[in-house]
C-alpha atoms as a PDB file:
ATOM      1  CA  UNK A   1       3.216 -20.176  -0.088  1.00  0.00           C
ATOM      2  CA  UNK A   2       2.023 -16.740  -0.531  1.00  0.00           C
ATOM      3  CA  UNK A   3       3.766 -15.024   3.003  1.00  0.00           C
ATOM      4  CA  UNK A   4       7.369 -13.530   1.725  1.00  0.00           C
ATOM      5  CA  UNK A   5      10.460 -13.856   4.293  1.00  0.00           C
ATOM      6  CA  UNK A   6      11.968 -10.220   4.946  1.00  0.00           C
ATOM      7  CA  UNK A   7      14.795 -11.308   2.179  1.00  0.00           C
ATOM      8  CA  UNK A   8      11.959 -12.226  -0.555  1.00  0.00           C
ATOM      9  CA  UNK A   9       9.959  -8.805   0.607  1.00  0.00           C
ATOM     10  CA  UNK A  10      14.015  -6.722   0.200  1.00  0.00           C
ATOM     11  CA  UNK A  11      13.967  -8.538  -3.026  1.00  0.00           C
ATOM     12  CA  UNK A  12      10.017  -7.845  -3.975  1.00  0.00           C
ATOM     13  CA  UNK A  13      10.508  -4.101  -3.524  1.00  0.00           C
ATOM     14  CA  UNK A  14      14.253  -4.146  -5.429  1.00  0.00           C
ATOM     15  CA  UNK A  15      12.255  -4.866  -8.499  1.00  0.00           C
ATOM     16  CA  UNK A  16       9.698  -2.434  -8.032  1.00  0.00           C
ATOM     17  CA  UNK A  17      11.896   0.129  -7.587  1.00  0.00           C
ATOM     18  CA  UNK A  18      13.636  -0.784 -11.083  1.00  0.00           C
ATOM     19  CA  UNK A  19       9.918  -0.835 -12.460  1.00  0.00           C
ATOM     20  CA  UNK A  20       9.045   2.843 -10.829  1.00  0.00           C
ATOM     21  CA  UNK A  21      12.578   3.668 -12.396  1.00  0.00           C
ATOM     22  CA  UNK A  22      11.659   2.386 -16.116  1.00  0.00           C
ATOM     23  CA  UNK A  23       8.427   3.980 -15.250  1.00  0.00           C
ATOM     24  CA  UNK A  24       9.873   7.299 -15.085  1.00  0.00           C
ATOM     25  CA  UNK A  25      11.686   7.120 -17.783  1.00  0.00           C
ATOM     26  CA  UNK A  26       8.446   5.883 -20.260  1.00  0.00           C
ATOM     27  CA  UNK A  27       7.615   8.689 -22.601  1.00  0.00           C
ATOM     28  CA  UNK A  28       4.159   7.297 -23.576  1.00  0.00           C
ATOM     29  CA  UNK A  29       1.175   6.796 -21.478  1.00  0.00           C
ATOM     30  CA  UNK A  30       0.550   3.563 -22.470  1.00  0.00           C
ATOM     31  CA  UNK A  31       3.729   2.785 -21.318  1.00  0.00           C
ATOM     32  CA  UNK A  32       3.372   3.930 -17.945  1.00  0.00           C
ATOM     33  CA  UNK A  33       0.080   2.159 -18.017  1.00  0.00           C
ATOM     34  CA  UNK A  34       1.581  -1.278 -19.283  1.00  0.00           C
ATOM     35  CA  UNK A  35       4.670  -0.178 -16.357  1.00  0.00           C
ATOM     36  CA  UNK A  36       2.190   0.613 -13.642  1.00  0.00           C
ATOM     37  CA  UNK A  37      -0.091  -2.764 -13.982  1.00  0.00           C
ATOM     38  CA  UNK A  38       3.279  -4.955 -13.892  1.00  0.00           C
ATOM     39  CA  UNK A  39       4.006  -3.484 -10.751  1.00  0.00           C
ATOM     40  CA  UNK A  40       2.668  -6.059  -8.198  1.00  0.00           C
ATOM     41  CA  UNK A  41       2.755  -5.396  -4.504  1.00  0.00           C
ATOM     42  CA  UNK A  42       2.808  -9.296  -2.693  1.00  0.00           C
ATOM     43  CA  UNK A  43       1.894  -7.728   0.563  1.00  0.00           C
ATOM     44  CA  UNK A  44       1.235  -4.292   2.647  1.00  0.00           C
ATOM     45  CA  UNK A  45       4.526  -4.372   4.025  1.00  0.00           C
ATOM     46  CA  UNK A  46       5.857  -4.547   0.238  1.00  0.00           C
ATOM     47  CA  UNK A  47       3.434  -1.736  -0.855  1.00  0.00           C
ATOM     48  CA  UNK A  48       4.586   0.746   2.254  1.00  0.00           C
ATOM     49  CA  UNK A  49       8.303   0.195   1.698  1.00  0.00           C
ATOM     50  CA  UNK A  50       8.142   0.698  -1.829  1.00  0.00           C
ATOM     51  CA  UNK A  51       6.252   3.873  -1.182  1.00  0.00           C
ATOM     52  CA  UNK A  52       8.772   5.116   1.298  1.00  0.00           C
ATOM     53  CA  UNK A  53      11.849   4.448  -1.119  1.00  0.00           C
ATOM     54  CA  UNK A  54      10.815   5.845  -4.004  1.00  0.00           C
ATOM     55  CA  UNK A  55       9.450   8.861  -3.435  1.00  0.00           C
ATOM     56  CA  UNK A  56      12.337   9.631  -0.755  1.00  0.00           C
ATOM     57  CA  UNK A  57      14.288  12.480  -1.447  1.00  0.00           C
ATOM     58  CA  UNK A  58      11.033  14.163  -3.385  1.00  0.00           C
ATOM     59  CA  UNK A  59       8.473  16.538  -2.481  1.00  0.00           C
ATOM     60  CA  UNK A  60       6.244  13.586  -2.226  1.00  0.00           C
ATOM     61  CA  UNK A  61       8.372  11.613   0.429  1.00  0.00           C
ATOM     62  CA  UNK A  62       7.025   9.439   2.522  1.00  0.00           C
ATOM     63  CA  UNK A  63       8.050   9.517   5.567  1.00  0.00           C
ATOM     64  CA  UNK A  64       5.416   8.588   8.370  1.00  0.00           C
ATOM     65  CA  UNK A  65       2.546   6.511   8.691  1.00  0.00           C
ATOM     66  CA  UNK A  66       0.022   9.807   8.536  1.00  0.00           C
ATOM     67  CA  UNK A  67       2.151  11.222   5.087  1.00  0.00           C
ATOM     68  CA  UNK A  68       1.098   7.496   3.416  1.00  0.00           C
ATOM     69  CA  UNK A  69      -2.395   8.361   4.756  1.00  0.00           C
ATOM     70  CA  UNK A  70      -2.197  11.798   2.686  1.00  0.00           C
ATOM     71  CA  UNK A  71      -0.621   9.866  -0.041  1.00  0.00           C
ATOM     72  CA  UNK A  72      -3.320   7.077   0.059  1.00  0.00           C
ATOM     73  CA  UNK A  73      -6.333   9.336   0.334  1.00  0.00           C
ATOM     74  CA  UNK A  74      -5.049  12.263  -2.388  1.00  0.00           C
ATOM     75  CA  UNK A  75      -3.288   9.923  -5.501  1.00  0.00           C
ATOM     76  CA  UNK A  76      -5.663   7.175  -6.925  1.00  0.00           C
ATOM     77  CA  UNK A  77      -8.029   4.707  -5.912  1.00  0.00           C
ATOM     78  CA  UNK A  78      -5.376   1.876  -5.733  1.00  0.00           C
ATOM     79  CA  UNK A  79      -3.903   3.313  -2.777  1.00  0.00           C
ATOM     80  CA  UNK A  80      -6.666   4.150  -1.030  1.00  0.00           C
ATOM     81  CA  UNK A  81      -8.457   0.677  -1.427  1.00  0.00           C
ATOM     82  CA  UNK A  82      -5.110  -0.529  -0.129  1.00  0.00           C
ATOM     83  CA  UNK A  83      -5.014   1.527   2.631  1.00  0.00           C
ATOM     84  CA  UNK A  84      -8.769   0.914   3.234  1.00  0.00           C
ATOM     85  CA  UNK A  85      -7.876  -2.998   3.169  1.00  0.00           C
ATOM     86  CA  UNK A  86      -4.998  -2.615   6.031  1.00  0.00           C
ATOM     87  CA  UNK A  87      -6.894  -0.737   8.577  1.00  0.00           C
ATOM     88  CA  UNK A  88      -9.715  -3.185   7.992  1.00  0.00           C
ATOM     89  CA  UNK A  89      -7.494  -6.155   8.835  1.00  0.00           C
ATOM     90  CA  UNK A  90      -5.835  -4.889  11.595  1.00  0.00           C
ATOM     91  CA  UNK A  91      -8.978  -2.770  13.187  1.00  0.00           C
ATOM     92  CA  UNK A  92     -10.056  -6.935  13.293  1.00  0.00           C
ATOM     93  CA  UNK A  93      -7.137  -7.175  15.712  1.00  0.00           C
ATOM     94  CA  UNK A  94      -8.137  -4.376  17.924  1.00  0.00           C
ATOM     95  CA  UNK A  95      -6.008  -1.470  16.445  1.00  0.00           C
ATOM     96  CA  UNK A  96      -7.693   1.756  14.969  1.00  0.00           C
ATOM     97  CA  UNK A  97      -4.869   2.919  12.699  1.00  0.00           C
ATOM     98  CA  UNK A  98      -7.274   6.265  11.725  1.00  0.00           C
ATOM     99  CA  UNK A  99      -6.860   7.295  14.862  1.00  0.00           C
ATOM    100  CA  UNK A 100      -6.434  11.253  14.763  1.00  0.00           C
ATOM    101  CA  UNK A 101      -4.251  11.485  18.281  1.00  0.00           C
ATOM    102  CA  UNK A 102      -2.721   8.573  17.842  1.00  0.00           C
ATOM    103  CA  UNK A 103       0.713   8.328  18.349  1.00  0.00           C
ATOM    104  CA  UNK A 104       0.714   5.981  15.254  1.00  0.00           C
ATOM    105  CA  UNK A 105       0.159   8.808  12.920  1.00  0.00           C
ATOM    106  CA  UNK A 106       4.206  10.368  13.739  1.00  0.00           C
ATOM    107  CA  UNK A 107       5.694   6.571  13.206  1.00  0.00           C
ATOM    108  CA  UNK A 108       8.532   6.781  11.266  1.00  0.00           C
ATOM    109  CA  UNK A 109       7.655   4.195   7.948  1.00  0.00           C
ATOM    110  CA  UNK A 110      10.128   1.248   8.957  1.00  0.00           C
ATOM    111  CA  UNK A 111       8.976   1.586  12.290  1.00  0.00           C
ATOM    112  CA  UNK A 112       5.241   1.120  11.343  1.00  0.00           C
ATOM    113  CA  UNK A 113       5.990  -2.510   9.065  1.00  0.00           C
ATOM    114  CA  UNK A 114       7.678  -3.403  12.155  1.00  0.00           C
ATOM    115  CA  UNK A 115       4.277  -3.082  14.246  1.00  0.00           C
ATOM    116  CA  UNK A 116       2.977  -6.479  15.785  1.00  0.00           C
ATOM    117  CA  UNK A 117      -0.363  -6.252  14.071  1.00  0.00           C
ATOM    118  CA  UNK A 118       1.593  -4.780  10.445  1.00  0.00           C
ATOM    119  CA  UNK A 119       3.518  -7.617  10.410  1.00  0.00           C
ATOM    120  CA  UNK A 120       0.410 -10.456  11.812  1.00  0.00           C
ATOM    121  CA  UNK A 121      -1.670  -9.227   8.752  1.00  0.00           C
ATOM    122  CA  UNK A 122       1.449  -9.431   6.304  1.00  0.00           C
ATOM    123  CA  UNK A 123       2.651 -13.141   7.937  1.00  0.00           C
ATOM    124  CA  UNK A 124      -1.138 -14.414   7.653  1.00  0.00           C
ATOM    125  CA  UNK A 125      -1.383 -16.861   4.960  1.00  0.00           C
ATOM    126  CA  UNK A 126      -5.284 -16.009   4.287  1.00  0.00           C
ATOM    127  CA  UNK A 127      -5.141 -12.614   4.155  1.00  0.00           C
ATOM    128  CA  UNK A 128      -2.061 -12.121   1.797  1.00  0.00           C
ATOM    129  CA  UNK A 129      -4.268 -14.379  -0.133  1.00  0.00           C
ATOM    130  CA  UNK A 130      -7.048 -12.299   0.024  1.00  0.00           C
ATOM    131  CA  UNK A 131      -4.553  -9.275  -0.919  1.00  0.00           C
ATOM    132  CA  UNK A 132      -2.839 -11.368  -3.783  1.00  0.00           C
ATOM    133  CA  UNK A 133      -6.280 -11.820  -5.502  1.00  0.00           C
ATOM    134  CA  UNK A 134      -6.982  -7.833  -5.302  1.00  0.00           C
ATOM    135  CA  UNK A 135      -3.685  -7.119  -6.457  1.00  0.00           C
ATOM    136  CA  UNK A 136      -3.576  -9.290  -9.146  1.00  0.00           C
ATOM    137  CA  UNK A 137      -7.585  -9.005 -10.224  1.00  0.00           C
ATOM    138  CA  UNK A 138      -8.009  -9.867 -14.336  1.00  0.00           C
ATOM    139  CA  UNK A 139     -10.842  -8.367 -15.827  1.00  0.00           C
ATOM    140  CA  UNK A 140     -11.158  -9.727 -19.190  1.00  0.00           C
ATOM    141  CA  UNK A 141      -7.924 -10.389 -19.779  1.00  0.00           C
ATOM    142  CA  UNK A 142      -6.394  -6.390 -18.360  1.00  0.00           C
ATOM    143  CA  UNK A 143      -5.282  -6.346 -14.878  1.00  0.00           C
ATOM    144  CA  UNK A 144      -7.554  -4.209 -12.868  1.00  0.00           C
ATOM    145  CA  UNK A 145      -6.234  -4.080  -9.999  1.00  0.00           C
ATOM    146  CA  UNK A 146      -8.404  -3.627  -6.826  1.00  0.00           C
ATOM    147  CA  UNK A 147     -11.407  -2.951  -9.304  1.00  0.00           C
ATOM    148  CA  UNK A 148     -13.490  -5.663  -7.234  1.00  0.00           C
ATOM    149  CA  UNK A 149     -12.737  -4.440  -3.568  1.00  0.00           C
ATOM    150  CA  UNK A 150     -15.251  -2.846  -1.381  1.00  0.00           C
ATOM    151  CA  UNK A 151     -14.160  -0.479   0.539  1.00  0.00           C
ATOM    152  CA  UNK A 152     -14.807  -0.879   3.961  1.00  0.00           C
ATOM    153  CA  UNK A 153     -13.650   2.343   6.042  1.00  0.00           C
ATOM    154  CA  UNK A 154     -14.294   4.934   3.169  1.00  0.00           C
ATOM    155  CA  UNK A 155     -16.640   7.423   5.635  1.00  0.00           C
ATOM    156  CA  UNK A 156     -13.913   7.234   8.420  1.00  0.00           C
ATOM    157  CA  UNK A 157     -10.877   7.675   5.902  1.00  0.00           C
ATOM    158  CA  UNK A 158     -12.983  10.476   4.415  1.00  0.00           C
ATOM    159  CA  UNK A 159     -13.282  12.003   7.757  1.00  0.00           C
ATOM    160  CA  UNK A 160      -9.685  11.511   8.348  1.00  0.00           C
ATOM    161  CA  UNK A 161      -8.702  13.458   5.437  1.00  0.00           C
ATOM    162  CA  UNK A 162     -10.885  16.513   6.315  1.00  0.00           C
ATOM    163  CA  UNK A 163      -8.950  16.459   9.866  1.00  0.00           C
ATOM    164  CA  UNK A 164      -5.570  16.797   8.271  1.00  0.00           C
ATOM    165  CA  UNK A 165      -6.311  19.284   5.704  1.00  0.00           C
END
């Protein structure tokens, strides 16, 4: 079964935590590399937690649903093809989470895993399938992560990032 109980996603984001840690620590870039592609987020809730806990205390914290927006859309391609993949799923539930006056965007991180439609896409057994196999994409043998996902909202979280500059 690929949907984690709140203890297995605690657990899930313990360990990457200890990974970002080692991480840190790596002198070489090819150790952060090898690091970074061991580090396997099992679902969205997973990803945003870990997100919120490691950078806290740091310039870079992230606090709010709109600062892992910034994050997404201004640090690599991972992150934005995740967050690309989230509002996707849950705009198929009726939410718009690139809403500009949304009330969304000032949610407090635990707050925003604890959302009905957050937690429907992270409890669906499909779609954290679907996730799983863009997490964990092998191209010839290297992980390449999220290398084969289409992004599906890049004009309107292209927009949304002029609006908050």
């Amino acid at each position: 079964m690929n949907v984690l109980t709140n203890i297995e996603r605690s657990v899930e984001i313990e360990k990457l935590l200890i990974q970002y840690r080692s991480y840190l620590q790596a002198w070489f870039a090819f150790s952060k590399r090898k690091i970074g592609n061991e580090m396997i987020f099992r679902d969205p809730i997973v990803w945003i937690m870990y997100k919120h806990l490691a950078y806290q205390g740091t310039p870079q914290a992230i606090t709010t649903w709109e600062d892992l927006m910034d994050h997404s859309l201004n640090h690599d391609g991972i992150c934005g093809k995740r967050l690309d993949w989230l509002c996707s799923k849950v705009s198929e539930l009726g939410v718009n989470l690139l809403a500009k006056n949304s009330n969304l965007l000032a949610l407090k991180i635990p707050e925003f895993t604890r959302l009905f439609t957050v937690i429907a896409v992270a409890d669906s057994e499909i779609l954290i399938s679907e996730w799983n196999r863009y997490e964990g994409n092998l191209r010839n043998g290297q992980r390449h992560k999220w290398g084969n996902y289409t992004q599906k909202f890049a004009n309107e979280l292209h927009l949304f990032k002029i609006s908050i500059e």
